[in-house]
Protein backbone atom coordinates (compact mmCIF):
# COMPACT_ATOMS: atom_id res chain seq x y z
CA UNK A 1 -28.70 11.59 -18.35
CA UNK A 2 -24.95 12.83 -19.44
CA UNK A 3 -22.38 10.90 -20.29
CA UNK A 4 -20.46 11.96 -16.83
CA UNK A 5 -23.96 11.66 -14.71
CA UNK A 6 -23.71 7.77 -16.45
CA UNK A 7 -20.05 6.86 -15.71
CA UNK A 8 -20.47 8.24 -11.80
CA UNK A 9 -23.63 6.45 -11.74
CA UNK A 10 -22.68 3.40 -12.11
CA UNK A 11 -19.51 3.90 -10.80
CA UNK A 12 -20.98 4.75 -7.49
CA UNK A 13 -23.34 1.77 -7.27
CA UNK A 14 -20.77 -0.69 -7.41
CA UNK A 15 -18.45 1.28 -5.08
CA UNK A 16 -20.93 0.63 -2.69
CA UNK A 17 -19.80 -2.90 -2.64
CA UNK A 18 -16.80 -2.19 -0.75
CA UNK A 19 -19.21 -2.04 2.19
CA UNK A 20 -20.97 -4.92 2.03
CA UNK A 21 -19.30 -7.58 4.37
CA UNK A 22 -19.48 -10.95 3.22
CA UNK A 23 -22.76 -12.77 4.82
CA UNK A 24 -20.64 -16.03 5.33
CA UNK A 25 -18.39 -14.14 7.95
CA UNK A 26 -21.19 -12.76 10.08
CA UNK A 27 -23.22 -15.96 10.09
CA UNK A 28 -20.07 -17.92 11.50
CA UNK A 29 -19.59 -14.89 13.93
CA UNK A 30 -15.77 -14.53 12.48
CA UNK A 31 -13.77 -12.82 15.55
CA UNK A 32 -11.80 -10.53 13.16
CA UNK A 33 -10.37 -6.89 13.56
CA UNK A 34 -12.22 -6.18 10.01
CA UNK A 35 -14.06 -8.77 7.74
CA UNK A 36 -13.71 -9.07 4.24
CA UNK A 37 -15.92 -7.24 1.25
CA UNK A 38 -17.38 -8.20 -1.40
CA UNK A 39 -15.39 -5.84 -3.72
CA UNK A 40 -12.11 -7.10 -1.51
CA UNK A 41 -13.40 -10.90 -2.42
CA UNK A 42 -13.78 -9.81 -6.10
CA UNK A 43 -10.27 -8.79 -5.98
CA UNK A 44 -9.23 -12.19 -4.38
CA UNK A 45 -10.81 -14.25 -6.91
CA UNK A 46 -8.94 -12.37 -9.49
CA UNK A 47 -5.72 -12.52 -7.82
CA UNK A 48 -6.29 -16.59 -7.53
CA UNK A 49 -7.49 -16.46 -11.42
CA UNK A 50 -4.21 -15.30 -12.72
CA UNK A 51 -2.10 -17.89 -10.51
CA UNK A 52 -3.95 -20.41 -11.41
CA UNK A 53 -4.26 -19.74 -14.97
CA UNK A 54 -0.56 -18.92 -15.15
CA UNK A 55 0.75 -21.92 -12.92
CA UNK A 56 -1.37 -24.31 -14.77
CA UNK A 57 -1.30 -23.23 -18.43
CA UNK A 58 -5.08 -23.29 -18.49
CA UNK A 59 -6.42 -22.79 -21.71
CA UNK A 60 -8.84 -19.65 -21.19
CA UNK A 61 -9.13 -16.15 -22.15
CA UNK A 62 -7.42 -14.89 -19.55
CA UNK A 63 -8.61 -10.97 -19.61
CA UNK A 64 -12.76 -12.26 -20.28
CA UNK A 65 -12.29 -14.22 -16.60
CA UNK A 66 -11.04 -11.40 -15.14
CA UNK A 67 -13.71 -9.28 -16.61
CA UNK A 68 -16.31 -11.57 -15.97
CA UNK A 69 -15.07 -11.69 -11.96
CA UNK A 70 -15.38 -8.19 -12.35
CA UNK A 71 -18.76 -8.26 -12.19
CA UNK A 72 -19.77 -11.42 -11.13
CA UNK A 73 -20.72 -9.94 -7.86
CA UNK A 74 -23.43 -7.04 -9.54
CA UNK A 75 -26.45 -8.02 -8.47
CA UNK A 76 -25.12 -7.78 -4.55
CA UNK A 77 -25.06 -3.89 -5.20
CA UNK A 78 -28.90 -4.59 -4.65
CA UNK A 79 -29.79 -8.02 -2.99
CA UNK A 80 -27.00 -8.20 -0.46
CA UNK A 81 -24.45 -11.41 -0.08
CA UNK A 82 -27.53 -14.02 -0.43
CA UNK A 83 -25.07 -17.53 0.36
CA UNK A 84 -26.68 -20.89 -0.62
CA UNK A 85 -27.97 -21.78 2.79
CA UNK A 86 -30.52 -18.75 2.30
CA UNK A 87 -31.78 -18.88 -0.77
CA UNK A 88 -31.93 -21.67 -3.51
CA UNK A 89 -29.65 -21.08 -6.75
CA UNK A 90 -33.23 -20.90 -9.02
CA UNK A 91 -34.46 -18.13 -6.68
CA UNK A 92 -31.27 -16.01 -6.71
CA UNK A 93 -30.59 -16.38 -10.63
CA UNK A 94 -34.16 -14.60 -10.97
CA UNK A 95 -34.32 -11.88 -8.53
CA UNK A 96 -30.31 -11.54 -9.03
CA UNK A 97 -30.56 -11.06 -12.72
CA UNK A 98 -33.51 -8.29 -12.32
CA UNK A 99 -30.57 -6.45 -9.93
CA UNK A 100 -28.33 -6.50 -12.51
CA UNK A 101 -30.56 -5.09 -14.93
CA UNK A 102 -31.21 -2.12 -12.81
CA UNK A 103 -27.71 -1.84 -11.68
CA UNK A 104 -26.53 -1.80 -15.78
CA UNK A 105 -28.87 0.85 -17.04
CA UNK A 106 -26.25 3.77 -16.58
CA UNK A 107 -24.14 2.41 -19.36
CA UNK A 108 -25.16 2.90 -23.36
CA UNK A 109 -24.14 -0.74 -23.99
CA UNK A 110 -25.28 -2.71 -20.43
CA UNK A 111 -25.92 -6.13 -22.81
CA UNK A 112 -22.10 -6.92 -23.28
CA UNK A 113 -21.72 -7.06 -19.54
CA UNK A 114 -24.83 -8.41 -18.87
CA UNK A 115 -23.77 -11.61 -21.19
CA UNK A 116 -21.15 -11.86 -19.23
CA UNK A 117 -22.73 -12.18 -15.95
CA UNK A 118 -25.16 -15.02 -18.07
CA UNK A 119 -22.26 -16.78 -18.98
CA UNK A 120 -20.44 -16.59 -15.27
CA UNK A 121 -24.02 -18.10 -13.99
CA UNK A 122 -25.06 -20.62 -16.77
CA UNK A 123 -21.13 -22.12 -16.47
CA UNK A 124 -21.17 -23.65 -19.76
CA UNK A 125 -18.04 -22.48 -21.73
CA UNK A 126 -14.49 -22.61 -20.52
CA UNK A 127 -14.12 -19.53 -19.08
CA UNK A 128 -17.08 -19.32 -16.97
CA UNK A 129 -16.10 -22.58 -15.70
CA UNK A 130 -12.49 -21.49 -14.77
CA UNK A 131 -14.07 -18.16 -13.10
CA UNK A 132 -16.87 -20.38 -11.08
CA UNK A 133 -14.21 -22.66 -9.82
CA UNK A 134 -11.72 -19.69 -8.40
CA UNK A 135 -14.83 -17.79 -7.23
CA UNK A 136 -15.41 -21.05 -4.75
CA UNK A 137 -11.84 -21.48 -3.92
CA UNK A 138 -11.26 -18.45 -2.71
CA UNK A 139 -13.36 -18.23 -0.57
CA UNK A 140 -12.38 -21.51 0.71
CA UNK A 141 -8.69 -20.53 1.18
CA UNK A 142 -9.97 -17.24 3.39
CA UNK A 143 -11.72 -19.21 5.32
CA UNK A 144 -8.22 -20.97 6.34
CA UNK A 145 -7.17 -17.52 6.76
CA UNK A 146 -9.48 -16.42 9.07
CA UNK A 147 -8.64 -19.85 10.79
CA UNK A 148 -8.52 -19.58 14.78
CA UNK A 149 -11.02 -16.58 14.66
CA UNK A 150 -13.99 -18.78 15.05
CA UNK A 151 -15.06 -20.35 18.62
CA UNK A 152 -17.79 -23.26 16.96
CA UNK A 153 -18.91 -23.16 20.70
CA UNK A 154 -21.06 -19.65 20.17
CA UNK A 155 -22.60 -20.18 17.20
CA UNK A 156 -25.99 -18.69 18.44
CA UNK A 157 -28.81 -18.07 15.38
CA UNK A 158 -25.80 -19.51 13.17
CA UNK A 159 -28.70 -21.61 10.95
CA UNK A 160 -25.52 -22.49 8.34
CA UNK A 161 -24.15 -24.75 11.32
CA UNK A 162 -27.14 -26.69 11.25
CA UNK A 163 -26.95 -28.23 7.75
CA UNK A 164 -26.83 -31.81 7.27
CA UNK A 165 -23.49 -31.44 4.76
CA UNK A 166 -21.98 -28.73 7.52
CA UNK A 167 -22.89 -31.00 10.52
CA UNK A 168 -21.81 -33.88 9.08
CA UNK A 169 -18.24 -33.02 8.18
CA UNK A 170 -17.89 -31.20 11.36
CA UNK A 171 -18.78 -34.57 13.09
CA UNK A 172 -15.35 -35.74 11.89
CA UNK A 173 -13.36 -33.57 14.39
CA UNK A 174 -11.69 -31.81 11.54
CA UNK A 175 -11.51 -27.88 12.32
CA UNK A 176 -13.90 -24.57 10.93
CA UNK A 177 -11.43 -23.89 7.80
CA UNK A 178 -10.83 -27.40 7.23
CA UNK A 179 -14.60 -28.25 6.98
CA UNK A 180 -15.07 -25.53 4.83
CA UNK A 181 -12.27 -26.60 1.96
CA UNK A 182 -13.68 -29.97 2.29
CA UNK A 183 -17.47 -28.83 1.75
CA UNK A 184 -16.19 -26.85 -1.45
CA UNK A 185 -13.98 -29.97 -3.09
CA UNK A 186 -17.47 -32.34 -2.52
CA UNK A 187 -19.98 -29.95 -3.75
CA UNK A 188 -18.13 -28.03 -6.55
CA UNK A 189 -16.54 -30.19 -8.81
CA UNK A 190 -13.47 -28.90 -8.85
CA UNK A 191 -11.03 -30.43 -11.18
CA UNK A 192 -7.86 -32.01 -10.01
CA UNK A 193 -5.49 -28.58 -9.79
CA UNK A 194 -8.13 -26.87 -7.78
CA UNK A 195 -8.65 -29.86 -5.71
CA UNK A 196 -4.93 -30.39 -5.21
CA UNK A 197 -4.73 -26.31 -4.25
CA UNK A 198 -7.45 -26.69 -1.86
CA UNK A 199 -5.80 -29.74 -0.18
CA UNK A 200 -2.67 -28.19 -0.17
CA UNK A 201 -4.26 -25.24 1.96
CA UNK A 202 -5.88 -27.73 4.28
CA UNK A 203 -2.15 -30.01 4.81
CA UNK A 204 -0.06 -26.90 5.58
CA UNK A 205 -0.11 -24.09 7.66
CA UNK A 206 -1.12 -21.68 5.58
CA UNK A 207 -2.20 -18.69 7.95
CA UNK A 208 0.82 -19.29 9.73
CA UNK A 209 2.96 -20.01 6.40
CA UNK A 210 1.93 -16.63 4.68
CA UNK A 211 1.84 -14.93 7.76
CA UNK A 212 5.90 -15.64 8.29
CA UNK A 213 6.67 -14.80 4.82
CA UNK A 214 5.07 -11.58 5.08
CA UNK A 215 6.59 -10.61 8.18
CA UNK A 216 9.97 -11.51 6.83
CA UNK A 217 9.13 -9.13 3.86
CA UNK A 218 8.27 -6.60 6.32
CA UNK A 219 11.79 -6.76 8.64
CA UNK A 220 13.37 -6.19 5.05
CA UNK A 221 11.07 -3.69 4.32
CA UNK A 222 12.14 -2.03 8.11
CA UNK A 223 15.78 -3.21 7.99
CA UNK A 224 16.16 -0.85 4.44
CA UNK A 225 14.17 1.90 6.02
CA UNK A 226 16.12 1.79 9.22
CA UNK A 227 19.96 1.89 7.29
CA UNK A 228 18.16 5.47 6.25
CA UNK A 229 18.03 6.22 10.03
CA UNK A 230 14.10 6.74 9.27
CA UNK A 231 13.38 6.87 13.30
CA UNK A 232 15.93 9.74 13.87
CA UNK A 233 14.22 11.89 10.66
CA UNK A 234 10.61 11.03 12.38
CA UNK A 235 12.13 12.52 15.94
CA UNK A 236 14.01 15.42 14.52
CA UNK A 237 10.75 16.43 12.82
CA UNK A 238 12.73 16.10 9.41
CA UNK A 239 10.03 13.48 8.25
CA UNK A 240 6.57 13.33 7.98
CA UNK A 241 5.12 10.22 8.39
CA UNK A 242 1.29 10.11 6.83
CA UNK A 243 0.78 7.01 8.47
CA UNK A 244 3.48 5.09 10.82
CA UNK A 245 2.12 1.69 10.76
CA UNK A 246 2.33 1.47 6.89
CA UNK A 247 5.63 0.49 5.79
CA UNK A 248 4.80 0.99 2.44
CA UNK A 249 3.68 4.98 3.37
CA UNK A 250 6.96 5.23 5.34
CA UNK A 251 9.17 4.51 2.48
CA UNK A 252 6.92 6.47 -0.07
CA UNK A 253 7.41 9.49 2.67
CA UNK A 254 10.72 9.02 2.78
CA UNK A 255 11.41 9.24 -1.23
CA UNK A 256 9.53 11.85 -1.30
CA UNK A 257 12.20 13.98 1.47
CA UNK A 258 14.88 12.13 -0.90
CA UNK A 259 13.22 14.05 -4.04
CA UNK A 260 13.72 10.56 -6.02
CA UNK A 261 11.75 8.17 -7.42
CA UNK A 262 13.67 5.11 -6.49
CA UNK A 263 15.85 3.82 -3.94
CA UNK A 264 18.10 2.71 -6.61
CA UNK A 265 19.37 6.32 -7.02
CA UNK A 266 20.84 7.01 -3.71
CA UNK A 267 24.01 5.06 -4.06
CA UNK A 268 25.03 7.59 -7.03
CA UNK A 269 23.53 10.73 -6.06
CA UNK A 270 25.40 10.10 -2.71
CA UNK A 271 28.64 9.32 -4.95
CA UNK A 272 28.15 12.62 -6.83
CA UNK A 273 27.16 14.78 -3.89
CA UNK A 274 29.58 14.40 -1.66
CA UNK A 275 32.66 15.13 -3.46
CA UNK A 276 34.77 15.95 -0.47
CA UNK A 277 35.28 14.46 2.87
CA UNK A 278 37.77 15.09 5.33
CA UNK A 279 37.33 11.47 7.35
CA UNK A 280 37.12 8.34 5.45
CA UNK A 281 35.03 7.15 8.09
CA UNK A 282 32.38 9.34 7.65
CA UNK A 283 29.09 8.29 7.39
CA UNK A 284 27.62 9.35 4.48
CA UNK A 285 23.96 8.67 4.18
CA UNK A 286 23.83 10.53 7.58
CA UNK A 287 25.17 13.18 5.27
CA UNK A 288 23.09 13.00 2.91
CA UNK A 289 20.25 12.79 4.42
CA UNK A 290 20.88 16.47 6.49
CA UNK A 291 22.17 17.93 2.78
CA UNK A 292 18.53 16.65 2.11
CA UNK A 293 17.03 18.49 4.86
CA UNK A 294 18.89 22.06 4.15
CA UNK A 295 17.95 21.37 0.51
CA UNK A 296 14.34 21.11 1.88
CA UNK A 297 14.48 24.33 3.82
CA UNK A 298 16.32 26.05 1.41
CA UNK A 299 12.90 25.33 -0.99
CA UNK A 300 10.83 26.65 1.69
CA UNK A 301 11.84 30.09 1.52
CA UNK A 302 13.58 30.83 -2.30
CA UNK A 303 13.12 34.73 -1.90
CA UNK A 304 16.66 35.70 -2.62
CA UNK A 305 18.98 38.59 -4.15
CA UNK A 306 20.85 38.62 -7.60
CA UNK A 307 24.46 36.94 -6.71
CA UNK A 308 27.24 39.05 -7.69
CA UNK A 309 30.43 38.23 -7.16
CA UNK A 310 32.19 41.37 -7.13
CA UNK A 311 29.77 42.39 -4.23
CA UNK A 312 31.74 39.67 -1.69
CA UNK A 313 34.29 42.26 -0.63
CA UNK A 314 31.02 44.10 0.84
CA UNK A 315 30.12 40.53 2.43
CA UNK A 316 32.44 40.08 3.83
CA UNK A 317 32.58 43.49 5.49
CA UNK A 318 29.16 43.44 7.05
CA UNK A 319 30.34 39.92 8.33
CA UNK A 320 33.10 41.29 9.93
CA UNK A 321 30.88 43.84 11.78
CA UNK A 322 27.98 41.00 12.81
CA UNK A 323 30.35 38.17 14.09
CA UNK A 324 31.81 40.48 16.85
CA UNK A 325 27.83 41.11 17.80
CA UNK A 326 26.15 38.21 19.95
CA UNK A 327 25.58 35.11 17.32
CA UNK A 328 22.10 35.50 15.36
CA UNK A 329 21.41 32.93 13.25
CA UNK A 330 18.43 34.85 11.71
CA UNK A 331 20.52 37.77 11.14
CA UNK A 332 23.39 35.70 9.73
CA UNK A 333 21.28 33.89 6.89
CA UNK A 334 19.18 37.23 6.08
CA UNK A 335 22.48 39.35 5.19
CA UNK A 336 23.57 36.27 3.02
CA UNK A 337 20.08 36.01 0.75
CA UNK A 338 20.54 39.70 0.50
CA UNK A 339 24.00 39.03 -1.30
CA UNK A 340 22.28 36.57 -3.47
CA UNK A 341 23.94 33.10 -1.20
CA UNK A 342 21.45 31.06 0.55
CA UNK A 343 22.32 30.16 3.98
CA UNK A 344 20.91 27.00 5.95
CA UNK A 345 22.19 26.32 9.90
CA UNK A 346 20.76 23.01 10.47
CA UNK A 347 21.36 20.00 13.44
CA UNK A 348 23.27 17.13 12.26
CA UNK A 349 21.76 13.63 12.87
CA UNK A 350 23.63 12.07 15.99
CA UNK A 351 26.78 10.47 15.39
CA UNK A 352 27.90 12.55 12.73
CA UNK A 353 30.12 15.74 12.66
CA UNK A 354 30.04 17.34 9.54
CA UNK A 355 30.38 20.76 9.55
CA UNK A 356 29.42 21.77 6.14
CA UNK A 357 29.11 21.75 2.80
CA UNK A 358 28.49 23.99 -0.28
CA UNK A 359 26.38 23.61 -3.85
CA UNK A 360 24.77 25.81 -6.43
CA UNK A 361 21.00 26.39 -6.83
CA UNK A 362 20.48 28.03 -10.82
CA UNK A 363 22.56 30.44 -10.44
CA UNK A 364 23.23 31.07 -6.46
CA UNK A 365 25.48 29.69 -3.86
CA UNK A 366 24.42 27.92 -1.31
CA UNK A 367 26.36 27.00 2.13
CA UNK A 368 24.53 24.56 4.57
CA UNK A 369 26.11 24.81 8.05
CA UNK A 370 25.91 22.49 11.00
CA UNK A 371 25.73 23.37 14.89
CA UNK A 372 28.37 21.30 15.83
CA UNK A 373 30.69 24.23 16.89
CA UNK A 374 31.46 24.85 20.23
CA UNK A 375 32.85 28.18 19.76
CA UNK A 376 31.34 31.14 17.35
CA UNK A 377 34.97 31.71 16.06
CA UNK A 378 34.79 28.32 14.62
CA UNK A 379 31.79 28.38 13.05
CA UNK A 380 32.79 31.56 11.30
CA UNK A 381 36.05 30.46 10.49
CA UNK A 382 34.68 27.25 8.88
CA UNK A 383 31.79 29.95 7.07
């Protein structure tokens, strides 16, 4: 086997575990749009490693627990999410570690990461410890996330319900989520920060809590897109949006019409750009934002003539012959690229009424144009 045949070997096993769904989900018949993975819970528990290792100054090798998390979760590749009400922990160590093996044997050196996944299991130093007791709590906390998605009354060939622990907890009135943070802090020893994290998550809202603070991000997230009049570009087929529901894909579409890499720029290309206004009141990201779009035709068609200045006399001869004709915007913007000038003749966005503006491209001219003229003479008086 190659070296590449090796890396997309085992690279390809353990992509596979983005599509195993998490057993605990489907046994508890979690009324979701999309339940988690295992590589999406692997994430999770890494995410929670590095608050809680940060927040509470634990003393652990930070980068070995995340590595270890990593690939805590190998043997699934194989065996599936086994959970603790289907097999015993003696059973899945051996038929788990024989998975792991197999899983491994794409990579020259499978023993480092293969003492890892000993150390995660045997949970005897430090940082196995640490990983063991975020791998638990996380899945804790999304089961308060998934809170409200789980009717207890249809439960059919749910055998989990069933246990005495499960049953007995239940018993108490408290709800799904809440029975599940409380089966974790009495059967996993969690020390007193994990403990106080998992109580914390059973006290508050916390579905509703992180659901609010996300929104709110999002309205700023729509609020900044929206002063860029993002809706209008979408309509006037300026913009193409890959996918409209992702905010985060709207505003990477709509840097990439900007041609910048950060919002932070727009301010002072804006202030540079425009270096002439007739109104005081105009509105200049509107006006920015069409310079944008002639800039963005303009680089959809750069076939163009050597400028020479000395040929404008002839210009403006043929010009005077064409504006007397019936107006022909195609016409119009052909004899200028012949001269060496791009043309553009775009719609404004509503609201505004700029009329035009001019830059250099290298070494040509270019005049963008509006439609806002009501009469031809204007336009080619203001041309």
């Amino acid at each position: 086997m190659t070296k590449e045949e090796r890396v997309l070997k085992y690279y390809g096993f353990c992509n596979s575990l983005k599509h195993v769904i998490r057993t605990g989900w489907k046994d508890w018949h979690v009324q979701e749009e999309r339940l988690e993975s295992v590589a999406e819970h692997i994430y999770g528990v890494q995410m929670l490693a590095i608050a809680m290792q940060n927040i509470y100054e634990y003393d652990v090798d930070l980068l070995k627990v995340i590595l270890m998390i990593a690939v805590h979760e190998t043997e699934e590749i194989i065996i599936g999410d086994l959970t603790q009400f289907q097999i015993s922990k003696k059973d899945k160590v051996v038929i788990g570690h024989n998975a792991v093996k197999k899983i491994l044997s794409p990579l020259l050196v499978p023993s480092q990461i293969e003492e890892l996944i000993l150390e995660f299991d045997e949970r005897k130093t430090k940082e196995a410890l640490f990983a063991h007791y975020c791998d638990k709590l996380e899945c804790d906390l999304q089961s308060r996330l998934y809170e409200g998605s789980v009717d207890l009354n249809k439960q059919e060939g749910n055998h989990t319900k069933d246990d005495k622990r499960v049953k007995a907890l239940l018993e108490t009135g408290m709800s799904w989520s809440e029975m599940w943070l409380k089966f974790g802090q009495s059967n996993y020893n969690y020390d007193e920060n994990f403990t106080a994290v998992s109580n914390e998550a059973i006290n508050s809202n916390y579905r509703e809590n992180i659901s609010q603070e996300l929104e709110s991000e999002k309205s700023e997230i729509k609020e900044y897109l929206n002063s860029f009049y993002i809706n209008d570009l979408y309509k006037n087929k300026w913009l193409l949006l890959k996918d409209k529901n992702s905010l985060l894909q709207n505003a990477y579409d709509l840097l990439q019409f900007l041609h910048i890499d950060s919002y932070d720029k727009v301010l002072p290309y804006i202030n540079n750009k425009v270096l002439y206004k007739k109104r005081d009141d105009s509105n200049l990201i509107k006006t920015y934002l069409w310079i944008r779009r002639c800039e963005n035709i303009l680089e959809e068609n750069m076939d163009i003539g050597k400028y020479n200045s000395s040929k404008l006399s002839e210009l403006l001869d043929e010009l005077n012959v064409i504006r007397i004709k019936t107006f022909n915007e195609e016409e119009l913007v052909k004899l200028f690229r012949k001269y060496g000038i791009y043309l553009v003749i775009e719609d404004t966005l509503s609201g505004t009424k700029t009329r035009g503006c001019s830059m250099v491209k290298k070494t040509n001219p270019c005049i963008f144009m509006s439609k806002v003229f009501k009469e031809k003479s204007s336009f080619y008086f203001t041309l």
